[in-house]
Each structure stands twice: as C-alpha cells, then as structure tokens.
Protein backbone atom coordinates (compact mmCIF):
# COMPACT_ATOMS: atom_id res chain seq x y z
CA UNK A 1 103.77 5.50 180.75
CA UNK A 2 105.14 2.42 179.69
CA UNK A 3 107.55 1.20 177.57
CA UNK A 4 105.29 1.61 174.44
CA UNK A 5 103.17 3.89 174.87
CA UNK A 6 103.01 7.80 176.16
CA UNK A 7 99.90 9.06 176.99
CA UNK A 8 99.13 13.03 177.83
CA UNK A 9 96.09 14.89 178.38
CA UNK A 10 95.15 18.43 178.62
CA UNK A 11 92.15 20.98 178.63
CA UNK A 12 91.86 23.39 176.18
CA UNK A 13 89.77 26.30 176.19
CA UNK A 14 87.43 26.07 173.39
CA UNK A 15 84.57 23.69 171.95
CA UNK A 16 84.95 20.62 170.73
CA UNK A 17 84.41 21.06 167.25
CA UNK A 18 87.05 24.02 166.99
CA UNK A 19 89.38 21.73 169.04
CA UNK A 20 87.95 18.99 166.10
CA UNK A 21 89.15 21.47 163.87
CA UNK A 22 92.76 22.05 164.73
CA UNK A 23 93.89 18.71 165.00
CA UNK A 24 92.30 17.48 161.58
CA UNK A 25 92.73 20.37 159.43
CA UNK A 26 96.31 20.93 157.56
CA UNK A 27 96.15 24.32 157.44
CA UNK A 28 95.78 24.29 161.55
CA UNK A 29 98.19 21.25 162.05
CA UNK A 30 100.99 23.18 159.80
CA UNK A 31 100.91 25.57 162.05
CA UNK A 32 100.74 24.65 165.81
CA UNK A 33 102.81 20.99 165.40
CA UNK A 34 104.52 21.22 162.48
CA UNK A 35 106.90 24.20 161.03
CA UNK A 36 106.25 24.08 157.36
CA UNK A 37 102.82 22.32 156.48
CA UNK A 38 100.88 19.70 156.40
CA UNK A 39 99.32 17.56 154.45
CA UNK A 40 95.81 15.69 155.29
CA UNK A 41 93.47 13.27 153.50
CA UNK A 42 90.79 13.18 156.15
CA UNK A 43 89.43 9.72 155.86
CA UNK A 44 90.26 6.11 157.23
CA UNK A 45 93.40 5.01 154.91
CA UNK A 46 94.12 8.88 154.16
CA UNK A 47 97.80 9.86 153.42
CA UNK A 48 99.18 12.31 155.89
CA UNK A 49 102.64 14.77 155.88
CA UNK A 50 103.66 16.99 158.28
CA UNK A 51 106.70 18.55 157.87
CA UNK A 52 109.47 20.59 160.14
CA UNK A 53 112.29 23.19 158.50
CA UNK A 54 114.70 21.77 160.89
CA UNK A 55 113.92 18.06 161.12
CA UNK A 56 112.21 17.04 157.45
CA UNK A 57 108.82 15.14 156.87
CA UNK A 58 106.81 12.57 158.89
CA UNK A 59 104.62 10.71 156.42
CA UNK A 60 101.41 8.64 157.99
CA UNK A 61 98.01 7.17 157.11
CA UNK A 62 95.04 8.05 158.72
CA UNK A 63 93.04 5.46 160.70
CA UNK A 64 90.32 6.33 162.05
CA UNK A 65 87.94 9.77 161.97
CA UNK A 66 84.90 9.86 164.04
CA UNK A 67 84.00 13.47 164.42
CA UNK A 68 84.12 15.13 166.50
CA UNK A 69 85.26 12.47 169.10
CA UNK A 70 88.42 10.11 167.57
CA UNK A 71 91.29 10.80 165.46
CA UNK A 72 93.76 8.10 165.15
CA UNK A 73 96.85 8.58 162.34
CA UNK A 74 99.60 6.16 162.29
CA UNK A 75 102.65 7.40 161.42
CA UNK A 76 106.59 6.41 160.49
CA UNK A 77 108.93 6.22 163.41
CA UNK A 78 111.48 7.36 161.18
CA UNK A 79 111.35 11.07 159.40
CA UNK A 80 111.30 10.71 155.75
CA UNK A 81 110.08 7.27 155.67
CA UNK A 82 106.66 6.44 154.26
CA UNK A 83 107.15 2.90 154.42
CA UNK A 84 104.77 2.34 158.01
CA UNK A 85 104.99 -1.26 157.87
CA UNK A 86 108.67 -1.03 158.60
CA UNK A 87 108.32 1.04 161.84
CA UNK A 88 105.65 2.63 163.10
CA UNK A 89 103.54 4.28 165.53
CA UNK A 90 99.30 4.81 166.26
CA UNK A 91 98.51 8.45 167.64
CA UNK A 92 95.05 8.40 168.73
CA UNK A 93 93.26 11.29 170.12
CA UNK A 94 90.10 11.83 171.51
CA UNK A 95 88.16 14.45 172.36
CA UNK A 96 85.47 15.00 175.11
CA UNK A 97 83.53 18.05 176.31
CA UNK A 98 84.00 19.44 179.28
CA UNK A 99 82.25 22.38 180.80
CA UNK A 100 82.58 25.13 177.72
CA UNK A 101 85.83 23.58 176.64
CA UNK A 102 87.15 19.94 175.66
CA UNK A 103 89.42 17.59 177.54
CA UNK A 104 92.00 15.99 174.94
CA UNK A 105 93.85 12.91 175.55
CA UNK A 106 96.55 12.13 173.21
CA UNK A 107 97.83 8.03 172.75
CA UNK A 108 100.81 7.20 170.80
CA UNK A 109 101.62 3.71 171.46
CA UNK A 110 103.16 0.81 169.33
CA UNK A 111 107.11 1.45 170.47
CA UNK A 112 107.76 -1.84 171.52
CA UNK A 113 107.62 -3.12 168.67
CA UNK A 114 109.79 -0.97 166.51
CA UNK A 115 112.75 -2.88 164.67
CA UNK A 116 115.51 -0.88 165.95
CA UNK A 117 118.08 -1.45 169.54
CA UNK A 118 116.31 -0.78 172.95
CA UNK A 119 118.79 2.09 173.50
CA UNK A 120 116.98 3.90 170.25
CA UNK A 121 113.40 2.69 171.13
CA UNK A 122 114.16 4.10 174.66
CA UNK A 123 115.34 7.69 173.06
CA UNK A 124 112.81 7.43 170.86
CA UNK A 125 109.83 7.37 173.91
CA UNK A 126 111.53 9.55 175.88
CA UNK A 127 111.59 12.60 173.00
CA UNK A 128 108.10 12.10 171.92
CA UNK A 129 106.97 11.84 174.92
CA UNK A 130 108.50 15.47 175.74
CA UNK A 131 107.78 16.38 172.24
CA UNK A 132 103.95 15.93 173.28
CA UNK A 133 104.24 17.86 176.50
CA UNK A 134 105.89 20.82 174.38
CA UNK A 135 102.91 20.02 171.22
CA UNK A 136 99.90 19.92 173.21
CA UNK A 137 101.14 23.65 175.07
CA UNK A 138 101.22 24.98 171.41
CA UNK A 139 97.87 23.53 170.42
CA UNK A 140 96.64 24.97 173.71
CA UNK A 141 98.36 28.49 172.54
CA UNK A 142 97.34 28.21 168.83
CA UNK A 143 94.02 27.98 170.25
CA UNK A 144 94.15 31.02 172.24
CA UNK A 145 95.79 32.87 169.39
CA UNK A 146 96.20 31.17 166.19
CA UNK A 147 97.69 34.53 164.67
CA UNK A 148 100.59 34.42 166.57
CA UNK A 149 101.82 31.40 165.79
CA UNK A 150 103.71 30.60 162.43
C-alpha cells in the first residue's frame, strides 16, 4: 500500500454473478457494508448512498459497471458530503472466477490528493484501509449467510 491507495483481495465462496450481485445491489450493500441502507443507481454517472446508524451517509457516483467483471464508485472522503469534486476517492472492484468461487480485489485510491493536512490524509488511509479488512470479512459472511446479518 501506498500513500494513496489501499488495495485488498479475498476469495469468496460463491459465483461470480452472486458475488456481482452483492456488491451492486442496495438491498445486499445495506446490509453487509453499510448499517441502514443503501442507495444505488446502477449505471456510469449513477448516484450512490450508503448509510451507517452510528457514523451518517457516504454519498458517491458510480463510474463504471461492466458486469459481471468491474465496479468502480467514487465516493466523498467526507460523510455527509455529496460534493466529490471537493474530496474524493475511486473504489474499484473487480471480480474474477476462480475454481467454483470468485477472487475479488478491492482498489480505493485517490488519497493523495485530498485537500485536507497529511496527519488527516494519513488517518484517513489507515481506517479505510482496516475498514476494508473488517468489510470484505462481512461480504465474505453475508455470503455464507445473508440471513444473519442485519
């Protein structure tokens, strides 16, 4: 990882179009990322929500879909803020079979040039980049058994 950009990847036990599936679809992404909902417009330029009980809303745009390979979303670096031109960050992930499941690689990159002090940039790569560790083992969980989680 560098400075501005975190990069994960994990293998999740399903197909790639349920995989597809759970990271496009609100009603999926409400559930294993976000608290309470989320909001999608599925298409390049697409407005995007996702929102957390404890922490408020993350508003985005949606970049690019190629299904069921590549789904990039860009999204505000600051909760509540839907202005992305003022700080942001591009989330790309992409999907690839592998065996009877898919390998996912996740790409959020773009810190280095968020308008804020290095010691907040730092903080800022350092909890998303946990935050994705602790994400992608729910996503990996929802999968398993999406009526346990919320």
């Amino acid at each position: 990882m560098s400075a501005d950009r975190i990069e994960r990847e994990t293998f999740i036990e399903a197909p790639v179009e349920r995989v597809w599936e759970i990271v496009t679809e609100p009603e999926h992404v409400g559930r294993w990322f976000s608290d309470a909902g989320a909001e999608i417009d599925l298409r390049p330029g697409g407005a995007m929500s996702m929102t957390w009980e404890e922490h408020g809303t993350v508003y985005g745009r949606v970049e690019a879909v190629e299904r069921p390979r590549r789904f990039a979303v860009r999204w505000a670096a600051q909760m509540g803020s839907q202005d992305l031109e003022a700080g942001s960050t591009l989330v790309e992930f992409t999907l690839a079979s592998e065996g009877e499941g898919t390998r996912l690689r996740v790409v959020e990159s773009g810190f280095a040039s968020l308008d804020m002090p290095e010691a907040d940039r730092i903080a800022k790569v350092d909890g998303n980049s946990e935050g994705w560790q602790i994400e992608l083992g729910h996503l990996a969980d929802y999968v398993a058994h999406p009526a346990v989680m919320r």
